[in-house]
N, C-alpha and C. Protein backbone atom coordinates (compact mmCIF):
# COMPACT_ATOMS: atom_id res chain seq x y z
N UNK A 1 0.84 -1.17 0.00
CA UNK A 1 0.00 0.00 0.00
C UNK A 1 0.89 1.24 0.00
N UNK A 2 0.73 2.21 -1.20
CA UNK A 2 1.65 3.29 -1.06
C UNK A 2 0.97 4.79 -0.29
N UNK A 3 -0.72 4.53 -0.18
CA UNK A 3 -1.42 5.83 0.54
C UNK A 3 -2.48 5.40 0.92
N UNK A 4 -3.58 5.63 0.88
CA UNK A 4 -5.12 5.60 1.10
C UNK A 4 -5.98 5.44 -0.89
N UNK A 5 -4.86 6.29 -1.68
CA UNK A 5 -5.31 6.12 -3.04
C UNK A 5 -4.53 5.26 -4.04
N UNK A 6 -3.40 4.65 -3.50
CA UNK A 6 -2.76 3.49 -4.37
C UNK A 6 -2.46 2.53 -4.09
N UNK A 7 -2.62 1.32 -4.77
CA UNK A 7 -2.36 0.03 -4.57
C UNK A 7 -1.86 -0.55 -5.52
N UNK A 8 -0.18 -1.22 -4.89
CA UNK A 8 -0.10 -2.40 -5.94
C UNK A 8 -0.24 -3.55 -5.35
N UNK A 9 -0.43 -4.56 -6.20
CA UNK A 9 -0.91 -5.95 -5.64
C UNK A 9 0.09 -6.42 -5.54
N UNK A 10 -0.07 -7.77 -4.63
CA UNK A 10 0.98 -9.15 -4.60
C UNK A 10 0.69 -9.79 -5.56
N UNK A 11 0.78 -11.33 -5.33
CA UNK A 11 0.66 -12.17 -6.29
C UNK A 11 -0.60 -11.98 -6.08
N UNK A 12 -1.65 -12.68 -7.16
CA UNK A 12 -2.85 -11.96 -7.75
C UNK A 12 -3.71 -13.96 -7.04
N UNK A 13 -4.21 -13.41 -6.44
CA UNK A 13 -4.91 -15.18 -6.33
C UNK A 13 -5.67 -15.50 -7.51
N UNK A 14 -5.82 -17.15 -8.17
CA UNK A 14 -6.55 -17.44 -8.92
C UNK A 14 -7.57 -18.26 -8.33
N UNK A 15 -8.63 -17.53 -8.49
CA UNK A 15 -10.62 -17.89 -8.09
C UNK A 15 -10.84 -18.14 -9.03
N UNK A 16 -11.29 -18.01 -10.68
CA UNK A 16 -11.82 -18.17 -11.42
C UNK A 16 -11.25 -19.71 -11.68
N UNK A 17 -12.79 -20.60 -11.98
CA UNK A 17 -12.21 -21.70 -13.06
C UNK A 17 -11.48 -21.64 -14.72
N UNK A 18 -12.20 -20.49 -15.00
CA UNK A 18 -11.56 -20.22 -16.19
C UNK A 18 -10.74 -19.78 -16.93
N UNK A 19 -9.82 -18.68 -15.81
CA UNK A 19 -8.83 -18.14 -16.00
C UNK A 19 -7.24 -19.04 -15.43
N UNK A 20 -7.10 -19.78 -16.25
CA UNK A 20 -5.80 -20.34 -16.06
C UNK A 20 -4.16 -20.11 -16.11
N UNK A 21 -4.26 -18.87 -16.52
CA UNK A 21 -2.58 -18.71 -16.91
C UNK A 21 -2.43 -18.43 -18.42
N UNK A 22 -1.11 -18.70 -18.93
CA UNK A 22 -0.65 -18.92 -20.30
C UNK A 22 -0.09 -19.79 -20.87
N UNK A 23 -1.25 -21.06 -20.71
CA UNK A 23 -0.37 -22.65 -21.36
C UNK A 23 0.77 -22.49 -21.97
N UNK A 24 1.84 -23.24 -21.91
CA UNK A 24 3.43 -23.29 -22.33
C UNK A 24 4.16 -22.21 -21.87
N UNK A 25 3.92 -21.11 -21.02
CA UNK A 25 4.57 -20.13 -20.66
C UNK A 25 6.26 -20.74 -20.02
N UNK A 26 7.14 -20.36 -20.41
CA UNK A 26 8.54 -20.48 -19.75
C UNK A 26 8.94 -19.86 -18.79
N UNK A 27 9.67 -19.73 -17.65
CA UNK A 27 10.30 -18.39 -17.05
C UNK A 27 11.91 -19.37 -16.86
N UNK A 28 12.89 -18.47 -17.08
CA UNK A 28 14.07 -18.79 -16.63
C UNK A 28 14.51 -19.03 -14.97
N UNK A 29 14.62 -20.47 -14.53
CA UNK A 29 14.95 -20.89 -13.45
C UNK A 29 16.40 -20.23 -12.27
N UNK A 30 15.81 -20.63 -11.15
CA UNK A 30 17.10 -20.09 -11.20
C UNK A 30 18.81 -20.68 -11.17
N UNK A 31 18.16 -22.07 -11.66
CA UNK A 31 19.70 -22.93 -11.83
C UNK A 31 19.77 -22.30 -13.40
N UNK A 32 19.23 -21.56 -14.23
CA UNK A 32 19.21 -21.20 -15.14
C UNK A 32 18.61 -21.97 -16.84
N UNK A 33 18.09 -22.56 -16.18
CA UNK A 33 17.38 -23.88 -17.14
C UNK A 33 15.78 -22.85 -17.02
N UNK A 34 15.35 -23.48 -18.38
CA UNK A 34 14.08 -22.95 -18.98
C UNK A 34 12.99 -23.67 -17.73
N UNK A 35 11.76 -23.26 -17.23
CA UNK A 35 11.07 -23.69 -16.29
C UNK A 35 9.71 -23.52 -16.72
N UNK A 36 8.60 -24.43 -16.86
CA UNK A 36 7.15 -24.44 -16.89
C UNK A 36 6.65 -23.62 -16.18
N UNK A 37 5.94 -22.43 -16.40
CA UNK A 37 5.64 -21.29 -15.28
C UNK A 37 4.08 -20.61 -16.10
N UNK A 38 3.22 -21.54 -16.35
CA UNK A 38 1.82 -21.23 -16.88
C UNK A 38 0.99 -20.17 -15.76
N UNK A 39 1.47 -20.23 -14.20
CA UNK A 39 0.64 -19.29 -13.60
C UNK A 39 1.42 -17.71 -13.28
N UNK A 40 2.15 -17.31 -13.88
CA UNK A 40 2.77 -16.38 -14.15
C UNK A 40 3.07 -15.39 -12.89
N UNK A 41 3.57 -16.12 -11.49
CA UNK A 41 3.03 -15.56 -10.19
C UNK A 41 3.65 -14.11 -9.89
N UNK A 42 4.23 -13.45 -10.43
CA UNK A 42 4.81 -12.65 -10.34
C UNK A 42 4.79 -11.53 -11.02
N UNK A 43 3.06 -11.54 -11.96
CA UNK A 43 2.10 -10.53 -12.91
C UNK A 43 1.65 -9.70 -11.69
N UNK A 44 1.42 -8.26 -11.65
CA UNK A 44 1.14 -6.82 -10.67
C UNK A 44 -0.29 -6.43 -11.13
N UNK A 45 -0.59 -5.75 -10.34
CA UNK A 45 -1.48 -4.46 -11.32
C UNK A 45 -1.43 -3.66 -10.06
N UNK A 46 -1.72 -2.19 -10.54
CA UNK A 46 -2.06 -0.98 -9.75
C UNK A 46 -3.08 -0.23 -9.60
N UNK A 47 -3.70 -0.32 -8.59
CA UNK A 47 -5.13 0.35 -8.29
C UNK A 47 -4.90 1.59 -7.56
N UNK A 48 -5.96 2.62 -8.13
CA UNK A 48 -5.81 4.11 -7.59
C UNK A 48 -6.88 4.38 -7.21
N UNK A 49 -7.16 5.20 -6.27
CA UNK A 49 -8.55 5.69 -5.93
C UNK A 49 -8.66 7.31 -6.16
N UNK A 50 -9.61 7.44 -7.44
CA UNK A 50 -9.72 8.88 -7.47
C UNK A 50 -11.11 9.23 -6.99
N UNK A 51 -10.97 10.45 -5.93
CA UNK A 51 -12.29 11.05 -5.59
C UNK A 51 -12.77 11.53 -6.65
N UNK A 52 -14.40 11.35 -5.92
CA UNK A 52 -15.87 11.45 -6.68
C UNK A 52 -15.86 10.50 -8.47
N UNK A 53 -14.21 9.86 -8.72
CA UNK A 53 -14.41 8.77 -9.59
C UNK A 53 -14.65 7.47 -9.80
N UNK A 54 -14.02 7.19 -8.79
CA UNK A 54 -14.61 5.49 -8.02
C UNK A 54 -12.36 4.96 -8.09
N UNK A 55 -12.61 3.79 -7.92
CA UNK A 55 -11.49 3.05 -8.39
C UNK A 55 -10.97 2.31 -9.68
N UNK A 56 -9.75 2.85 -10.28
CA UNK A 56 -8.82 2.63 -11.84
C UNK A 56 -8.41 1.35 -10.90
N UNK A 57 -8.50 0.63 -12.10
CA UNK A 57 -7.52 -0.73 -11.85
C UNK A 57 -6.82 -0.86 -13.15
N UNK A 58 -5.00 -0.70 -13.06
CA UNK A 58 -4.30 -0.65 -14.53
C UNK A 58 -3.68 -2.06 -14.04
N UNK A 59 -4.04 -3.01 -15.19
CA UNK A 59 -3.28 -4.35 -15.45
C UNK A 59 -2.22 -4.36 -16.30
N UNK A 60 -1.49 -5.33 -16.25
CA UNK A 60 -0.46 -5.74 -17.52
C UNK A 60 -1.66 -6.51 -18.50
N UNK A 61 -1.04 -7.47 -18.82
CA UNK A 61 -1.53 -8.47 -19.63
C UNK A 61 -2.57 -9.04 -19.30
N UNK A 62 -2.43 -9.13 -18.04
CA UNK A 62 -3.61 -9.82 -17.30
C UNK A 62 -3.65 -11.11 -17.65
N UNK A 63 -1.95 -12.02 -17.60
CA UNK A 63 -2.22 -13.36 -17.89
C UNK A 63 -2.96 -14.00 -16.63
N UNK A 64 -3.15 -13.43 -15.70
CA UNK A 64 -3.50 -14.31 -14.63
C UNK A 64 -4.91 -14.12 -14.52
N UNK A 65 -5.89 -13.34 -15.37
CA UNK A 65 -6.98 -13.17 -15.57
C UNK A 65 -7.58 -12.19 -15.41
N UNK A 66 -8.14 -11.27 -16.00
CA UNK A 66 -9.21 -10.25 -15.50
C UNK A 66 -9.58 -10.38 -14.41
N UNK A 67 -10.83 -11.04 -14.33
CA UNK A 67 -12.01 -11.51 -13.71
C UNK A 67 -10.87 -11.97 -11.97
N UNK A 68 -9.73 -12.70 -11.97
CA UNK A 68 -9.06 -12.66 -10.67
C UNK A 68 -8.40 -11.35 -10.76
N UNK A 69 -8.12 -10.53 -11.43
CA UNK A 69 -7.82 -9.36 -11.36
C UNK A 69 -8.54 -8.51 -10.75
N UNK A 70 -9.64 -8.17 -11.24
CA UNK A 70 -10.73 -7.50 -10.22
C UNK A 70 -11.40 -7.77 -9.05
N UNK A 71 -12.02 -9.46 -9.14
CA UNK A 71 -11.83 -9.96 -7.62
C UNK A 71 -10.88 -9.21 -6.87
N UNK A 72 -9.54 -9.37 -6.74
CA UNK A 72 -8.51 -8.96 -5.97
C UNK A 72 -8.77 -7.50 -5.84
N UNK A 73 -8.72 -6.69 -6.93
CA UNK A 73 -8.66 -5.37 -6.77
C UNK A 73 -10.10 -4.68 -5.57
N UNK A 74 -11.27 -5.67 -6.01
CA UNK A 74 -12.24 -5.15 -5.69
C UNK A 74 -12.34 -5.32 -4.09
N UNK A 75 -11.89 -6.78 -3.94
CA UNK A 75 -11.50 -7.05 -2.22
C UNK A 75 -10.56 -6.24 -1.25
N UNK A 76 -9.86 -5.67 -1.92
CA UNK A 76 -8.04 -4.91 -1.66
C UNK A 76 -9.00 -4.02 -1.40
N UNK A 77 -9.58 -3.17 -2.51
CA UNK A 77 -10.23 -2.08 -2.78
C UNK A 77 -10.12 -1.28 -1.05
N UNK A 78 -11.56 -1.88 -0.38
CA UNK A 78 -11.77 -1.86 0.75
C UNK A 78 -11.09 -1.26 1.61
N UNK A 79 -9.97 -1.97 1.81
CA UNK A 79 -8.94 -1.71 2.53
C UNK A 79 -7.98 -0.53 2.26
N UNK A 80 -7.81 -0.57 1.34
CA UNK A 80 -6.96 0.84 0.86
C UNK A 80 -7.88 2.22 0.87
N UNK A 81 -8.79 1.98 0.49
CA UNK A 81 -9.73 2.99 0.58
C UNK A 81 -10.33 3.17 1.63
N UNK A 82 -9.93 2.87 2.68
CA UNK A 82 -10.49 2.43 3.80
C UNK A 82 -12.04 2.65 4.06
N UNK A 83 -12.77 1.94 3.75
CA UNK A 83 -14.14 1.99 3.74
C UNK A 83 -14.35 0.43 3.44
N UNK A 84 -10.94 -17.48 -20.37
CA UNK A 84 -10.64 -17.18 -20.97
C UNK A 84 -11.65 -16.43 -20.75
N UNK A 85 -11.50 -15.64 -20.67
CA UNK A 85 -12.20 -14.67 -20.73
C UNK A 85 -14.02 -14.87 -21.23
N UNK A 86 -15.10 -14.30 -20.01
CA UNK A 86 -15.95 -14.48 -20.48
C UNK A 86 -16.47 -12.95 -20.36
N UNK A 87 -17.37 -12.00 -20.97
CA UNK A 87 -16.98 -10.78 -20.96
C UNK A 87 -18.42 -10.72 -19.86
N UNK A 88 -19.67 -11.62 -19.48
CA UNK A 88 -20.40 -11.52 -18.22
C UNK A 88 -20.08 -11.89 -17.13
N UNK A 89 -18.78 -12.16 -16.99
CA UNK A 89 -18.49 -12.22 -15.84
C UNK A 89 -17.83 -10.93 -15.38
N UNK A 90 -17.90 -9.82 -16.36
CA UNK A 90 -16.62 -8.79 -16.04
C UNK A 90 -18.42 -7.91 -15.01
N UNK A 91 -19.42 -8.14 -15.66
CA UNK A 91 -21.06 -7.39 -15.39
C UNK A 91 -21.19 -7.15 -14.15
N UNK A 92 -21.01 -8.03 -12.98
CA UNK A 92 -20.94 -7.78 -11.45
C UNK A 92 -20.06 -6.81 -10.99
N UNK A 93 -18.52 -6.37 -11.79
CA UNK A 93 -17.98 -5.10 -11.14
C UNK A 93 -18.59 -3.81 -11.70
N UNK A 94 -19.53 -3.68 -12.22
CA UNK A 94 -19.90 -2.18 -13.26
C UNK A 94 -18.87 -1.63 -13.28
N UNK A 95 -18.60 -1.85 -14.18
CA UNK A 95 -16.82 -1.39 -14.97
C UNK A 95 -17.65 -0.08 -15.60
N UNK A 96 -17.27 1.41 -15.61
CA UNK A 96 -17.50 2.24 -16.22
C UNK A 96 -16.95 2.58 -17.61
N UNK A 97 -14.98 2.00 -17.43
CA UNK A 97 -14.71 1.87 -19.24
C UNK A 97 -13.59 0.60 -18.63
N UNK A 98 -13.46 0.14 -20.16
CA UNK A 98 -12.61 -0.91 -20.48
C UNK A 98 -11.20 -0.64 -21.58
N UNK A 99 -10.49 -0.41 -21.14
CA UNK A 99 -9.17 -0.47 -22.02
C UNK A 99 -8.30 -1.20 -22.53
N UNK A 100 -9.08 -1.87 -23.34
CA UNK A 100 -8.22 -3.09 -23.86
C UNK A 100 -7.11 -2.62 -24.29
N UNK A 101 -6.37 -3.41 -24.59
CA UNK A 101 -4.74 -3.20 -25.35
C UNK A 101 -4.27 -4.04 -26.02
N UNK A 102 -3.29 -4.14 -26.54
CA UNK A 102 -3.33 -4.77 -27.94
C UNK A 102 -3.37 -6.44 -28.06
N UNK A 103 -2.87 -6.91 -27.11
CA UNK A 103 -2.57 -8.55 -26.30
C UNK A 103 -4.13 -8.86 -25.91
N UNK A 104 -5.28 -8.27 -26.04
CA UNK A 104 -6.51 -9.35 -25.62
C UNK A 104 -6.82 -9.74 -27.01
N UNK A 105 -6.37 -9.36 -28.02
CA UNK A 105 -7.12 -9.82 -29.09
C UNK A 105 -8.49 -8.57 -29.87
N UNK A 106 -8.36 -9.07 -30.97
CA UNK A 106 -9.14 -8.29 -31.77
C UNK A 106 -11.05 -9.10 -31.46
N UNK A 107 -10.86 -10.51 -31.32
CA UNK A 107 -11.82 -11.30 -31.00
C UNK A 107 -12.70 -10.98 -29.59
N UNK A 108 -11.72 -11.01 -28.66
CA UNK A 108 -12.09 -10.46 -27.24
C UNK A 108 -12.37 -9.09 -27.31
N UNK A 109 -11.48 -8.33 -28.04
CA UNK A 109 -12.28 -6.90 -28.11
C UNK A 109 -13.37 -6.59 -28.48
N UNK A 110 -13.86 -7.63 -29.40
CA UNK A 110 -15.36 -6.92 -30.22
C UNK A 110 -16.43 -8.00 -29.13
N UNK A 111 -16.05 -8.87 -28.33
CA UNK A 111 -16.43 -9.72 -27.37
C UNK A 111 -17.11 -8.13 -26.74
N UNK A 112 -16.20 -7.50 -26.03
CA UNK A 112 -16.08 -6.45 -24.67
C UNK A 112 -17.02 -5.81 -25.52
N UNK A 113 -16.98 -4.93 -26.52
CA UNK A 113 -17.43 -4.16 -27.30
C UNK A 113 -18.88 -4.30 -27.82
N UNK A 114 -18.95 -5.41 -28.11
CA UNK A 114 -20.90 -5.67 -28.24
C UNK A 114 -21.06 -5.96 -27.00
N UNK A 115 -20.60 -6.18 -25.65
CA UNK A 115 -21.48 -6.62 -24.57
C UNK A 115 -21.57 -5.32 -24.23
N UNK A 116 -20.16 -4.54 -23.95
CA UNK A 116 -20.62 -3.06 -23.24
C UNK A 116 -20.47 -1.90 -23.83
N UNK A 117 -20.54 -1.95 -24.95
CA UNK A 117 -20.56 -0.92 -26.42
C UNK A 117 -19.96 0.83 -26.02
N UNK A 118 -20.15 1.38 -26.17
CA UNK A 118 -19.40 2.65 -26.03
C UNK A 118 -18.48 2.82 -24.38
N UNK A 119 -18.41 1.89 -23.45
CA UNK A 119 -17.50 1.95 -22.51
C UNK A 119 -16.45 1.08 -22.95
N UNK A 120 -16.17 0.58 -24.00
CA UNK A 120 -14.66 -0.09 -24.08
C UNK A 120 -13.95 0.63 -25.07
N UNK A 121 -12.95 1.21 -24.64
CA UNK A 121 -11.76 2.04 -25.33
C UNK A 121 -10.86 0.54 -26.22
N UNK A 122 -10.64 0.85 -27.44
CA UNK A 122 -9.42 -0.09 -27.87
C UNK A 122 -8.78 1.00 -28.83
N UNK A 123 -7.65 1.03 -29.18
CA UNK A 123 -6.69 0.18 -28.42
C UNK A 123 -5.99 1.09 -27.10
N UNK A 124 -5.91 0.80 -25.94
CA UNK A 124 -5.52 1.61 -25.04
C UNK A 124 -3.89 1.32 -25.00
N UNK A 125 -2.93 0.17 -25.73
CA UNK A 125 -1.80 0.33 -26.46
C UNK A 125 -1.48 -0.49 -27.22
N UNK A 126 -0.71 0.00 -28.02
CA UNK A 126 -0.56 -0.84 -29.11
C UNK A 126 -1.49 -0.99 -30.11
N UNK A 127 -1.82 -1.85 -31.19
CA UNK A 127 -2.94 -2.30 -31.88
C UNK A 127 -3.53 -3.90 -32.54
N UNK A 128 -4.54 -3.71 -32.21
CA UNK A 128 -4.77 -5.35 -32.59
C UNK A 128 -4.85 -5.35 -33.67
N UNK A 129 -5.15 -7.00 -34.24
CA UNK A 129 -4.82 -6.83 -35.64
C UNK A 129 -6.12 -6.36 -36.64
N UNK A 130 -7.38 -6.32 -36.11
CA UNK A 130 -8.19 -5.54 -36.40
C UNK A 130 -9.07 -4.88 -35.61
N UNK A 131 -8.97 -3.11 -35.43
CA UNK A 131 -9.63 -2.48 -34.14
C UNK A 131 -10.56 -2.19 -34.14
N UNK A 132 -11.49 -2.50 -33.03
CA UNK A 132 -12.56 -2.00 -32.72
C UNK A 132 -13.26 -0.97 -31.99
N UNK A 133 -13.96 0.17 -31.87
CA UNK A 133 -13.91 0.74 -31.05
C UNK A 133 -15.30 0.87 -30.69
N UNK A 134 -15.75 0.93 -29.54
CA UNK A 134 -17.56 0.92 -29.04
C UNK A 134 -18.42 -0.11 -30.27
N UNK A 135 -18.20 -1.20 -30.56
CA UNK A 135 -18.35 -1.86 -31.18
C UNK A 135 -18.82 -1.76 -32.40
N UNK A 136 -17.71 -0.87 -33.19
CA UNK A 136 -17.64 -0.08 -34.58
C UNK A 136 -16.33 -0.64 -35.24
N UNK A 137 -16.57 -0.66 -36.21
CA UNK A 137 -14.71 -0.58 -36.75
C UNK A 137 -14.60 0.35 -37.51
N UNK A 138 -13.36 1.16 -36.79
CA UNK A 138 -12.44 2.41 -37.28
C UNK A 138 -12.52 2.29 -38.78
């Protein structure tokens, strides 16, 4: 915890059945040999609390899942504030916008994009290989 308005996470727990990792993922060991590392334990994200805006949650990749991404953030939340992807499961946090980036896919984007149509920003970096935006194409 760096205040009352920022948070970075630990390792990110995985709750979801569906969010598994990144089958075949490698990480370099530390005898230095290649190592099976599909739950990627050592993925962050940073949560901010802006008044009268609610709470930003900025992910990486989010190999370890959205959906345990926000769980976490939303549980943490609390406390700091002191007070494969299925895109209905994202519906229980009322996400106000979505910023995809270029790593969910052009598929998952127009996924986000017809479920919650003018709240998903793409590409928030980078670009997929075909963009969508509020479930339009540019």
């Amino acid at each position: 915890m760096l205040s009352k308005s920022f948070y970075v996470s630990g390792e990110i727990p995985r709750v979801t059945s569906f969010e598994r990792g990144m089958p075949g993922q490698h990480s370099l060991g530390a005898g230095g040999e290649w190592e099976l590392d599909e739950t990627l334990v050592d993925e962050r994200y940073v949560a901010v609390h802006i008044a009268n805006k609610g709470l930003f949650v900025f992910t990486a990749c989010s190999h370890a899942g959205l959906i345990n991404v926000l769980t976490h953030a939303a549980i943490d939340s609390l406390t700091f504030r002191s007070t494969g992807y299925q895109a209905d499961s994202m519906c229980p946090f009322n996400l106000a916008l979505i910023a995809a980036a270029h790593c969910t896919g052009w598929r998952a984007i127009g996924a986000l994009a017809t479920r919650f149509k003018d709240r998903v920003v793409s590409p928030a970096a980078g670009t997929p290989s075909r963009p969508v935006m509020g479930g339009r194409r540019r």
